[in-house]
PDB file of N, CA and C in Angstrom:
ATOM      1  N   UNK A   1       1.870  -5.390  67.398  1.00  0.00           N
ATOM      2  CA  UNK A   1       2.392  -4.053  67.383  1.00  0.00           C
ATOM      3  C   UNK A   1       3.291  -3.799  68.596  1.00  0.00           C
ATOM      4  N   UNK A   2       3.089  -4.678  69.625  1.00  0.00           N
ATOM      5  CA  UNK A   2       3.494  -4.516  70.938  1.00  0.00           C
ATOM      6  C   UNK A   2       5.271  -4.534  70.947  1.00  0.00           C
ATOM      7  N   UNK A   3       5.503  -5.850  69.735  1.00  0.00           N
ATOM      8  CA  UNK A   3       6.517  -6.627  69.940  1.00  0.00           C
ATOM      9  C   UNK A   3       7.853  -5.912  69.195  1.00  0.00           C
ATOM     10  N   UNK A   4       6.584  -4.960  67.903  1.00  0.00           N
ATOM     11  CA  UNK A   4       7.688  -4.210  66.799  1.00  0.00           C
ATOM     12  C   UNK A   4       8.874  -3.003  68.271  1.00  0.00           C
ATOM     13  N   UNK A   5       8.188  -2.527  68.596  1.00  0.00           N
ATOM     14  CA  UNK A   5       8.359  -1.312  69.635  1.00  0.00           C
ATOM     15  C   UNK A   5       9.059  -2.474  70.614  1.00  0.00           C
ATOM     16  N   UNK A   6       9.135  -3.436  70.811  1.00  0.00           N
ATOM     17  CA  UNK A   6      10.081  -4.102  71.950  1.00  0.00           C
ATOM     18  C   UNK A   6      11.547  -3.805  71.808  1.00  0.00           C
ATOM     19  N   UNK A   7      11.621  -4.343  70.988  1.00  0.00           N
ATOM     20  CA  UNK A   7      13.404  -4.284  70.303  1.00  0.00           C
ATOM     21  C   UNK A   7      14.074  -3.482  70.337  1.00  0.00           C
ATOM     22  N   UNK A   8      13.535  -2.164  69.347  1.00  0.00           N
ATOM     23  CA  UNK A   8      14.048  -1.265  69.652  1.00  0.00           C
ATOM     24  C   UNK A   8      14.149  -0.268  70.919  1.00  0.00           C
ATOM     25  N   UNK A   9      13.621  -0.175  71.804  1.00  0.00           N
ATOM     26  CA  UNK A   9      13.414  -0.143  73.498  1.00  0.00           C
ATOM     27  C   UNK A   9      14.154  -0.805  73.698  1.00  0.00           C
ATOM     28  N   UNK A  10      14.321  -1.980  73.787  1.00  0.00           N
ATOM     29  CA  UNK A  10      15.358  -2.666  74.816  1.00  0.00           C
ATOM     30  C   UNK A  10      16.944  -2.219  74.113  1.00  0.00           C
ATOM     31  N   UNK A  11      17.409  -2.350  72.793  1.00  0.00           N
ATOM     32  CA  UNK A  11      18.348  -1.660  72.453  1.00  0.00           C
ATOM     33  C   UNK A  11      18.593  -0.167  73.137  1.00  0.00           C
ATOM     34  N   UNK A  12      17.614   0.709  72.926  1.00  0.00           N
ATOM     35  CA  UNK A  12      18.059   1.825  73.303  1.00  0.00           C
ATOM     36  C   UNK A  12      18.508   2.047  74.635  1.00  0.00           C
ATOM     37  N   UNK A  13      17.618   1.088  75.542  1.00  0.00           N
ATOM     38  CA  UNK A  13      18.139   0.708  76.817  1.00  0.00           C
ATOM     39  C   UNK A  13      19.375   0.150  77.595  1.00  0.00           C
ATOM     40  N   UNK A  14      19.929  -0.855  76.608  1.00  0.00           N
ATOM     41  CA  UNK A  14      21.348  -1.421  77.008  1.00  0.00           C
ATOM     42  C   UNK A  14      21.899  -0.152  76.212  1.00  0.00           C
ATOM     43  N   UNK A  15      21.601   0.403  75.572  1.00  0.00           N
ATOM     44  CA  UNK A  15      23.036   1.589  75.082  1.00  0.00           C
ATOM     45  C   UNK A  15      22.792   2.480  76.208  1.00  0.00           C
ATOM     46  N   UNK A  16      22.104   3.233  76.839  1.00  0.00           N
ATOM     47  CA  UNK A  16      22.075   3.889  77.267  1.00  0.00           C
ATOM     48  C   UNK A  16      22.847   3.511  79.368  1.00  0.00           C
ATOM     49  N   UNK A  17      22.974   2.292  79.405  1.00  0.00           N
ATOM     50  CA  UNK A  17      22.960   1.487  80.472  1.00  0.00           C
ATOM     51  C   UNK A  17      24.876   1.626  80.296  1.00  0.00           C
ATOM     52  N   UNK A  18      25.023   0.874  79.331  1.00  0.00           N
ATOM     53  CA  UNK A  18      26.568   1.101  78.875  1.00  0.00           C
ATOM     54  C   UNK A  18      27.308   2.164  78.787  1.00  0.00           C
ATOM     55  N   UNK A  19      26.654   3.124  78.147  1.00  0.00           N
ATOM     56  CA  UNK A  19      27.259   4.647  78.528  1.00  0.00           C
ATOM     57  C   UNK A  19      27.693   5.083  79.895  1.00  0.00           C
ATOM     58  N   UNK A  20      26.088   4.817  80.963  1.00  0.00           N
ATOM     59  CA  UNK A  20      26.358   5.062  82.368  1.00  0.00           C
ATOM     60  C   UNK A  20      27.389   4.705  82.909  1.00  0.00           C
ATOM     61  N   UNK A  21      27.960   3.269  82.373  1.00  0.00           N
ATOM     62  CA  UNK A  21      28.771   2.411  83.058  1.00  0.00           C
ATOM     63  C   UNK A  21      29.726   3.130  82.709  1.00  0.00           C
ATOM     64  N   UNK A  22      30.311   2.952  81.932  1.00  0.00           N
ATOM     65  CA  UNK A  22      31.431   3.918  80.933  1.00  0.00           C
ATOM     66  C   UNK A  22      31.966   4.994  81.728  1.00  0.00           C
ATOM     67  N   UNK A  23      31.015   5.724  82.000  1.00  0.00           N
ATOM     68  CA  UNK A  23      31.109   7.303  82.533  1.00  0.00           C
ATOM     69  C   UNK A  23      31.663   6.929  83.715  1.00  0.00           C
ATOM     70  N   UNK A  24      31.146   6.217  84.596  1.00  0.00           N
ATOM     71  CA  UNK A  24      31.654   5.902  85.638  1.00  0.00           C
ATOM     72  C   UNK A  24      32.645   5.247  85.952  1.00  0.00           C
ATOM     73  N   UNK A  25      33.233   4.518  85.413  1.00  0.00           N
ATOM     74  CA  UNK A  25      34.487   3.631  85.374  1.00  0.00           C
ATOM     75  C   UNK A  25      35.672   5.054  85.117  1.00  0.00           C
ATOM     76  N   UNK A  26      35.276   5.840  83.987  1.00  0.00           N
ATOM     77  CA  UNK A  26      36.443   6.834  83.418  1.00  0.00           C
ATOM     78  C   UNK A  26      36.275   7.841  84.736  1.00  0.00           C
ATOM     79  N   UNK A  27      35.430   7.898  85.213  1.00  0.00           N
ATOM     80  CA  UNK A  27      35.710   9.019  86.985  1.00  0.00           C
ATOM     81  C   UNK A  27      36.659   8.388  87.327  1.00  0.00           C
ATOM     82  N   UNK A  28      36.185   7.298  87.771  1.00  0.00           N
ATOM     83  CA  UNK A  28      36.760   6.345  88.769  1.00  0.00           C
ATOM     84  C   UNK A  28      38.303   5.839  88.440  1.00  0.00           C
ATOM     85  N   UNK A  29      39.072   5.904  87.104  1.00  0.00           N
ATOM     86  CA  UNK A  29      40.106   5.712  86.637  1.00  0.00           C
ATOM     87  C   UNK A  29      40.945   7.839  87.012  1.00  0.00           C
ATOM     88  N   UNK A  30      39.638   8.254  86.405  1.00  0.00           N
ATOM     89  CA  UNK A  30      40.646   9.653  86.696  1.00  0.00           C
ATOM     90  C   UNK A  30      41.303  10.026  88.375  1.00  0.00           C
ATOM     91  N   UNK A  31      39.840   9.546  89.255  1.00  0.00           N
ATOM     92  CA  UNK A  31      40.010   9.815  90.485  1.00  0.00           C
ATOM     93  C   UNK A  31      41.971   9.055  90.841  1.00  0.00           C
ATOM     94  N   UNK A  32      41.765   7.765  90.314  1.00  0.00           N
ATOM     95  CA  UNK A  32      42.958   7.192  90.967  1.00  0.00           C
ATOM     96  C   UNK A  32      43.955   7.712  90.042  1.00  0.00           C
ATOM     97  N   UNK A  33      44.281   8.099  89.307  1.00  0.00           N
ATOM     98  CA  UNK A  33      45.308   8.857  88.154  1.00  0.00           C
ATOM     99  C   UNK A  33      45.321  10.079  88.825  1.00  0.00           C
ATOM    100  N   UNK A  34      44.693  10.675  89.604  1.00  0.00           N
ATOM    101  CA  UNK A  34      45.102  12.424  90.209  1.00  0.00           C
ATOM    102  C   UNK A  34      45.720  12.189  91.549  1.00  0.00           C
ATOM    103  N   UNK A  35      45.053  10.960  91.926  1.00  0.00           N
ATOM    104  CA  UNK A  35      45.777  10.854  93.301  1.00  0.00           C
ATOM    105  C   UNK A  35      47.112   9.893  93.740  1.00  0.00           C
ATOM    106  N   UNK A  36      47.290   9.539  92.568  1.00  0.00           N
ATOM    107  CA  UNK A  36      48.762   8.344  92.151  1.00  0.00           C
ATOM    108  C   UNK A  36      49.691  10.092  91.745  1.00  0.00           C
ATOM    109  N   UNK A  37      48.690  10.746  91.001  1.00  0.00           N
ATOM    110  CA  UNK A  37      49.999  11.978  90.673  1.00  0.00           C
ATOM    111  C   UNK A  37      50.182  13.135  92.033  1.00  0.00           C
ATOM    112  N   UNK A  38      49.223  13.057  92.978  1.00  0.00           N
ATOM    113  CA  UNK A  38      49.349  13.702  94.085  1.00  0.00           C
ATOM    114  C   UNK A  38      49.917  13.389  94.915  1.00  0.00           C
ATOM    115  N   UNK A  39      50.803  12.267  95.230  1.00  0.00           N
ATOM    116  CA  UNK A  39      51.212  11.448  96.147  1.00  0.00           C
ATOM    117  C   UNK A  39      52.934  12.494  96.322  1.00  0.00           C
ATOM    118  N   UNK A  40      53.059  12.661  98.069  1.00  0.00           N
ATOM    119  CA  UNK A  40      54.435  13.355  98.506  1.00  0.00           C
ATOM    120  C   UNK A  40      54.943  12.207  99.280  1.00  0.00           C
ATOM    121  N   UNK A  41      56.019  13.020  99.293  1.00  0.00           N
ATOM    122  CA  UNK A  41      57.156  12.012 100.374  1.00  0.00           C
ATOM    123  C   UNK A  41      56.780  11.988 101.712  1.00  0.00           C
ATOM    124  N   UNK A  42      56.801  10.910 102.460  1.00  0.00           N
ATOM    125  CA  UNK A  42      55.946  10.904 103.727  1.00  0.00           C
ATOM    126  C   UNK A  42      54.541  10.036 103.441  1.00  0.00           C
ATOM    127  N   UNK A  43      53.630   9.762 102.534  1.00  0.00           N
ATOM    128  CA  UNK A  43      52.572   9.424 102.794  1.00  0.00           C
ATOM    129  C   UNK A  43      52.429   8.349 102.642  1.00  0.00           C
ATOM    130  N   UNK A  44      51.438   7.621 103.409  1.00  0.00           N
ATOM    131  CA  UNK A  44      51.189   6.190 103.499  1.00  0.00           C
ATOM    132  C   UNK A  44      50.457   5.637 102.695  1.00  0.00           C
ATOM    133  N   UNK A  45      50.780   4.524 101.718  1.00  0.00           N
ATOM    134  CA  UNK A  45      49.914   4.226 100.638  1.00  0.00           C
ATOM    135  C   UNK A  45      49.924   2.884 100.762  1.00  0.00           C
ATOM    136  N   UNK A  46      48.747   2.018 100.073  1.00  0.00           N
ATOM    137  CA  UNK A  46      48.461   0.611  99.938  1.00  0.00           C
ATOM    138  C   UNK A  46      49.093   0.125  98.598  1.00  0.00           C
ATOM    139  N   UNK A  47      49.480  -0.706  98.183  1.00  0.00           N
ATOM    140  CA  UNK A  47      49.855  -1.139  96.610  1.00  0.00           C
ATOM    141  C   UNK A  47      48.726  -2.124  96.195  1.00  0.00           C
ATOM    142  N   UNK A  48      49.196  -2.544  95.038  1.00  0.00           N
ATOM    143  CA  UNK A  48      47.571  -3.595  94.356  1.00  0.00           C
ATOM    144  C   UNK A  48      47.762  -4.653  95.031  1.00  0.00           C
ATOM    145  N   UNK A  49      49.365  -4.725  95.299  1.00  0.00           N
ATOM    146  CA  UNK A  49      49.727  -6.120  95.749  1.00  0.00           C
ATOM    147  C   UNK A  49      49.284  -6.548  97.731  1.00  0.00           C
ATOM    148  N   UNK A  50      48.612  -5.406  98.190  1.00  0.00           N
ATOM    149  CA  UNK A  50      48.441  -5.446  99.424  1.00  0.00           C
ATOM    150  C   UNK A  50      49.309  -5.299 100.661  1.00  0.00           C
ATOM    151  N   UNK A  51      51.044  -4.412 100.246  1.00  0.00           N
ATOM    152  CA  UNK A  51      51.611  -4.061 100.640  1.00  0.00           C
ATOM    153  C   UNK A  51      51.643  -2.422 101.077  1.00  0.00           C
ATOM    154  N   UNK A  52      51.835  -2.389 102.732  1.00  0.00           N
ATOM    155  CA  UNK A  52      51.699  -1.428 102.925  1.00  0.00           C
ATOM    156  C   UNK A  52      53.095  -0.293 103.359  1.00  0.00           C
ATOM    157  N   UNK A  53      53.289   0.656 102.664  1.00  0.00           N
ATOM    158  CA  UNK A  53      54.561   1.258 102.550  1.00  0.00           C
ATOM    159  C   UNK A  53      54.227   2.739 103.042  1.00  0.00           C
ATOM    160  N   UNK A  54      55.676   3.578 103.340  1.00  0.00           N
ATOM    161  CA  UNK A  54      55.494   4.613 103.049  1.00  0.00           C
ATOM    162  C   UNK A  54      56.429   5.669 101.638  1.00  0.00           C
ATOM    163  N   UNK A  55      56.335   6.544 101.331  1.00  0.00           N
ATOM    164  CA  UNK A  55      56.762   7.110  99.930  1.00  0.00           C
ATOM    165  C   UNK A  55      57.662   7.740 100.501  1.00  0.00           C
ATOM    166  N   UNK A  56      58.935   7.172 100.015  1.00  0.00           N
ATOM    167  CA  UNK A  56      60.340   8.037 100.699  1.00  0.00           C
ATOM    168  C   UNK A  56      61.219   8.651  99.212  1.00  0.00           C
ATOM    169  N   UNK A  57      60.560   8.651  98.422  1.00  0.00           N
ATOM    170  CA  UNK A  57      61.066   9.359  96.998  1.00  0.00           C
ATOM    171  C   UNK A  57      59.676   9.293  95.683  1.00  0.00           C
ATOM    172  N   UNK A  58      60.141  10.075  95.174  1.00  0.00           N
ATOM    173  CA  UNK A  58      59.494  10.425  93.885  1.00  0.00           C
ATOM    174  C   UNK A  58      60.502  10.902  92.377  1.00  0.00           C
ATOM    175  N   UNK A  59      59.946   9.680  91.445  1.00  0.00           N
ATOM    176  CA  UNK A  59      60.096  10.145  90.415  1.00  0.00           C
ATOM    177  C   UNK A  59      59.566  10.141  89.371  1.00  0.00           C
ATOM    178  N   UNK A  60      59.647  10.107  88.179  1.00  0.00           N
ATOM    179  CA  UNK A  60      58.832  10.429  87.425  1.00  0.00           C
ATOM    180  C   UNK A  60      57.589   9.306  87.083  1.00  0.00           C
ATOM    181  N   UNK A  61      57.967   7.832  86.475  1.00  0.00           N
ATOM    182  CA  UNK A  61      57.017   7.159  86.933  1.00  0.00           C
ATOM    183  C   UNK A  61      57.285   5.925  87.586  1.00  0.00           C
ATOM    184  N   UNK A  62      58.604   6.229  88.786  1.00  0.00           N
ATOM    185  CA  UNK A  62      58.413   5.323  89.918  1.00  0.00           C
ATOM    186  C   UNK A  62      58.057   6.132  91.067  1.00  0.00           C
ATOM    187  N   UNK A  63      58.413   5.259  92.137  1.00  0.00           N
ATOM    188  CA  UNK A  63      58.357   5.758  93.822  1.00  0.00           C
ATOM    189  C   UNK A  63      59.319   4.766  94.382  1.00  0.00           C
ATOM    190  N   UNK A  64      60.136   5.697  95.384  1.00  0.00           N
ATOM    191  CA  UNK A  64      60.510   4.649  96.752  1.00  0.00           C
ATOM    192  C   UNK A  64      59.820   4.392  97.427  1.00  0.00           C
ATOM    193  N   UNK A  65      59.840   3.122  98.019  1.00  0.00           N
ATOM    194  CA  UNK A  65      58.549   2.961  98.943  1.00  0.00           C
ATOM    195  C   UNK A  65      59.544   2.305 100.171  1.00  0.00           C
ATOM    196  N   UNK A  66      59.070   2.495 101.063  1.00  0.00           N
ATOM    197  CA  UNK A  66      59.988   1.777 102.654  1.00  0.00           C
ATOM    198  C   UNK A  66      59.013   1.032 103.201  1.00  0.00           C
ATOM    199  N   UNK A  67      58.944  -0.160 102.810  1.00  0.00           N
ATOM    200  CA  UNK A  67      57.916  -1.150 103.144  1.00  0.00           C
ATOM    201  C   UNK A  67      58.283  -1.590 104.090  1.00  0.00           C
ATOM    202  N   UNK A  68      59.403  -1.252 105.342  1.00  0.00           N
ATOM    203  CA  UNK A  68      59.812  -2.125 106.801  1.00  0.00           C
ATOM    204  C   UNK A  68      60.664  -0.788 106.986  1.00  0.00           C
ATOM    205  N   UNK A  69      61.231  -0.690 108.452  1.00  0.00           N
ATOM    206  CA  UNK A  69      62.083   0.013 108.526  1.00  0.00           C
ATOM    207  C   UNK A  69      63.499  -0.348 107.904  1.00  0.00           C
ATOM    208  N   UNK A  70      64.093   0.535 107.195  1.00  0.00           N
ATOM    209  CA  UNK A  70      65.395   0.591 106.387  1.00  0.00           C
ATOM    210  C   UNK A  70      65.148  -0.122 105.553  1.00  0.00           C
ATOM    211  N   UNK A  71      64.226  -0.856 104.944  1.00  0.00           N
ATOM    212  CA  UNK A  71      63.899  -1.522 103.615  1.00  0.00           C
ATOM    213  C   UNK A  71      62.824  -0.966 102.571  1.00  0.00           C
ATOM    214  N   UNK A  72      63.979  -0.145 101.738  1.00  0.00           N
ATOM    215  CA  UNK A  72      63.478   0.790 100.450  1.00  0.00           C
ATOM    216  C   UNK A  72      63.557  -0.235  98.971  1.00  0.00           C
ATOM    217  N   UNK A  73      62.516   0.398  98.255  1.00  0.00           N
ATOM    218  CA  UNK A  73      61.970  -0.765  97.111  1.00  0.00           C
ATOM    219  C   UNK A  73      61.552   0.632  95.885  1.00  0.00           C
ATOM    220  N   UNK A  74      61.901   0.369  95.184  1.00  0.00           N
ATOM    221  CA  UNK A  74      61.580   0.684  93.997  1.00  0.00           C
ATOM    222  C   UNK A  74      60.023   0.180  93.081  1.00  0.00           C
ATOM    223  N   UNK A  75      59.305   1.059  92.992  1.00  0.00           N
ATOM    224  CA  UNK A  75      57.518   0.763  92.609  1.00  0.00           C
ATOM    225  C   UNK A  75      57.424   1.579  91.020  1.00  0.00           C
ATOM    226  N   UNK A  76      56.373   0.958  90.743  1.00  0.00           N
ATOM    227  CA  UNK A  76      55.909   1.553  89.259  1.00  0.00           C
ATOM    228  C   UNK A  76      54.812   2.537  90.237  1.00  0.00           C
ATOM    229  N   UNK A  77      54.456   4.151  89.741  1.00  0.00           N
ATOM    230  CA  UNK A  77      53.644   4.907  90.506  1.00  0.00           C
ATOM    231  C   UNK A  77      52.026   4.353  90.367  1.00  0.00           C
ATOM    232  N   UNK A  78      52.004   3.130  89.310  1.00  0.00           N
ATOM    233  CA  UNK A  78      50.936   2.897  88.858  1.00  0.00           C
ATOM    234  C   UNK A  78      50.332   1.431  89.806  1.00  0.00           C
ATOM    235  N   UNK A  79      50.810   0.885  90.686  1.00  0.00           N
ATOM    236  CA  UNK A  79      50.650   0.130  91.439  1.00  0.00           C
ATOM    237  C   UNK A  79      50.088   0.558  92.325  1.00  0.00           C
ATOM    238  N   UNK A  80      49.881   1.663  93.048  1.00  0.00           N
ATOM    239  CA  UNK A  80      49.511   2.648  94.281  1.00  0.00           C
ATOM    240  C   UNK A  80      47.872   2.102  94.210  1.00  0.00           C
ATOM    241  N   UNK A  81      47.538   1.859  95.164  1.00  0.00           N
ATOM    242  CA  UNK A  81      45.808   1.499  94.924  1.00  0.00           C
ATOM    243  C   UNK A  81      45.274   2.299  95.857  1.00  0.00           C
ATOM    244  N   UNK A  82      45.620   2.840  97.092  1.00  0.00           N
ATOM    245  CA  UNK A  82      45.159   4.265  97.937  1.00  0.00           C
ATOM    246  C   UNK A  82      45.795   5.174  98.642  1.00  0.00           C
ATOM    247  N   UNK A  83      45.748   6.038  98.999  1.00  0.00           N
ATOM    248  CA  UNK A  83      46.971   6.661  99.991  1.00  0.00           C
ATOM    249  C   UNK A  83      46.228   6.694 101.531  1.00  0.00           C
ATOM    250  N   UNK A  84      46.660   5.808 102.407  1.00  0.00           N
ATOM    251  CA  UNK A  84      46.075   5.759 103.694  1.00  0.00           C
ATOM    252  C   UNK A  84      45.478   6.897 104.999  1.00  0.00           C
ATOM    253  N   UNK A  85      45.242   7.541 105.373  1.00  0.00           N
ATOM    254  CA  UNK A  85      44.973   8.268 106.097  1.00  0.00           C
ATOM    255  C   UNK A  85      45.104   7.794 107.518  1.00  0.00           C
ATOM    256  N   UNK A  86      46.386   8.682 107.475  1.00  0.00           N
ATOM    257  CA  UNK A  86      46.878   8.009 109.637  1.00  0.00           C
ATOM    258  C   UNK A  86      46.785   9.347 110.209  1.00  0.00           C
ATOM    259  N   UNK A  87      45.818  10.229 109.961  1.00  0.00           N
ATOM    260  CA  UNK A  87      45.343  10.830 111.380  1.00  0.00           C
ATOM    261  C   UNK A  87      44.490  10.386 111.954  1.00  0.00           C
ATOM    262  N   UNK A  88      44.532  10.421 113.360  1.00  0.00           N
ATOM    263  CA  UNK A  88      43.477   9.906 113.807  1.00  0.00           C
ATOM    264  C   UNK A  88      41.722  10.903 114.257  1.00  0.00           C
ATOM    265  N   UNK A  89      41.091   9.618 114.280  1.00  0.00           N
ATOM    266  CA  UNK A  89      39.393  10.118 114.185  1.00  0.00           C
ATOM    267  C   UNK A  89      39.347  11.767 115.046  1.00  0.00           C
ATOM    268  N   UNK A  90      38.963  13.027 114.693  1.00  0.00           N
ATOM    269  CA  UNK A  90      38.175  13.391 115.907  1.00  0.00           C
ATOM    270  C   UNK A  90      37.545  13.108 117.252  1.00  0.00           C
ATOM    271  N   UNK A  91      38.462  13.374 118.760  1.00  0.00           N
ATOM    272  CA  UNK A  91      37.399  12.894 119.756  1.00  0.00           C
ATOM    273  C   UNK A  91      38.160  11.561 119.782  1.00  0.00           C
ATOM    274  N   UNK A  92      39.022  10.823 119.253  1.00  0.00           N
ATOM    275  CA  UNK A  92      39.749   9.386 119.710  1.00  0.00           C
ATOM    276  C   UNK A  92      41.353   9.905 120.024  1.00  0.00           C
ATOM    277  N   UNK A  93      41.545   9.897 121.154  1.00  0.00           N
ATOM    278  CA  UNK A  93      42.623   9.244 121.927  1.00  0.00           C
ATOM    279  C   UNK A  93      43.916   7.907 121.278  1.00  0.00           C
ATOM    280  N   UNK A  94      44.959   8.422 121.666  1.00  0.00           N
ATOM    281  CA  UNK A  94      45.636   7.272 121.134  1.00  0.00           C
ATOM    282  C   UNK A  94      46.602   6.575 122.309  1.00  0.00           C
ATOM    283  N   UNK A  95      46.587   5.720 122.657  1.00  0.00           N
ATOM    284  CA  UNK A  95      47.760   5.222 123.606  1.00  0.00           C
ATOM    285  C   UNK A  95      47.511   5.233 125.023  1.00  0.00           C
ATOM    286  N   UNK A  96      46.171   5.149 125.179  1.00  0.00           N
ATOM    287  CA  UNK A  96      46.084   5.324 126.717  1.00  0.00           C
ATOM    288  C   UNK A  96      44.483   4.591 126.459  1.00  0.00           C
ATOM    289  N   UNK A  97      43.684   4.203 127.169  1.00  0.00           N
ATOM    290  CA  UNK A  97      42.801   3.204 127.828  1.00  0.00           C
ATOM    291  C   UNK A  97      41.796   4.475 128.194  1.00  0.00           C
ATOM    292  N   UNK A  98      40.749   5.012 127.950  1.00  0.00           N
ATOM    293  CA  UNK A  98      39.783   5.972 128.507  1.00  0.00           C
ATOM    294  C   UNK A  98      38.429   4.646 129.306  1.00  0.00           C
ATOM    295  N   UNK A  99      38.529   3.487 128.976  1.00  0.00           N
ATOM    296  CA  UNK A  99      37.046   2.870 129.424  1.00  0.00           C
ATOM    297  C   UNK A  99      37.051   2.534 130.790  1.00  0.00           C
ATOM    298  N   UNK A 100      38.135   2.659 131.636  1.00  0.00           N
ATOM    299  CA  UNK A 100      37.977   2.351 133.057  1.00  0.00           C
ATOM    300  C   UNK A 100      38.579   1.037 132.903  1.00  0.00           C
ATOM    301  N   UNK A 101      38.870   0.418 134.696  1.00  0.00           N
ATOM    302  CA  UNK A 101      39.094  -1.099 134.882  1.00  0.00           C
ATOM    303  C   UNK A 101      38.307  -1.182 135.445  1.00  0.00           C
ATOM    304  N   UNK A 102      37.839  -2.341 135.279  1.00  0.00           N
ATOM    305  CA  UNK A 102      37.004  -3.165 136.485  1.00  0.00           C
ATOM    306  C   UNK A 102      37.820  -3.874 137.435  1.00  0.00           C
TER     307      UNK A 102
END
């Protein structure tokens, strides 16, 4: 009797396991689809390809990207894999040495 009730349990289990997954993958696709469409001129973004640029145009579904100084490139907006964050930490200093010399 143990074994009838197995099967169907473990089925209901991988469906229910797959859904979770599901759900989460489609966040995780929307998250990067709002923020590929949020992207302005000025911001620093990563590509899939591990190139790091900044966004010196926008259009509909490309971007300029200035991956060196004076070297502008033409991108699919769908390549964008994050938009970087260059402010710096709270409480950190930039360009100067706070730990003392010995």
């Amino acid at each position: 009797m143990g074994l009838e009730l197995l099967l169907p349990l473990m089925i209901i289990v991988l469906i229910v396991l797959m859904f979770l997954q599901s759900s989460k993958q489609r966040k995780a696709m929307k998250a990067l689809r709002d923020m590929q469409d949020s992207l302005a001129v000025g911001d620093k973004v990563l590509t899939t390809s591990g190139v790091h640029a900044t966004v010196v145009s926008i259009g509909e579904e490309t971007l300029g990207l200035e991956i060196a100084p004076g070297v502008r490139t033409q991108w699919d907006r769908r390549v964008i894999r994050e938009k970087l964050n260059t402010d710096p930490a709270p409480g950190t200093e930039t360009g100067s040495d706070t730990s003392g010399s010995l």
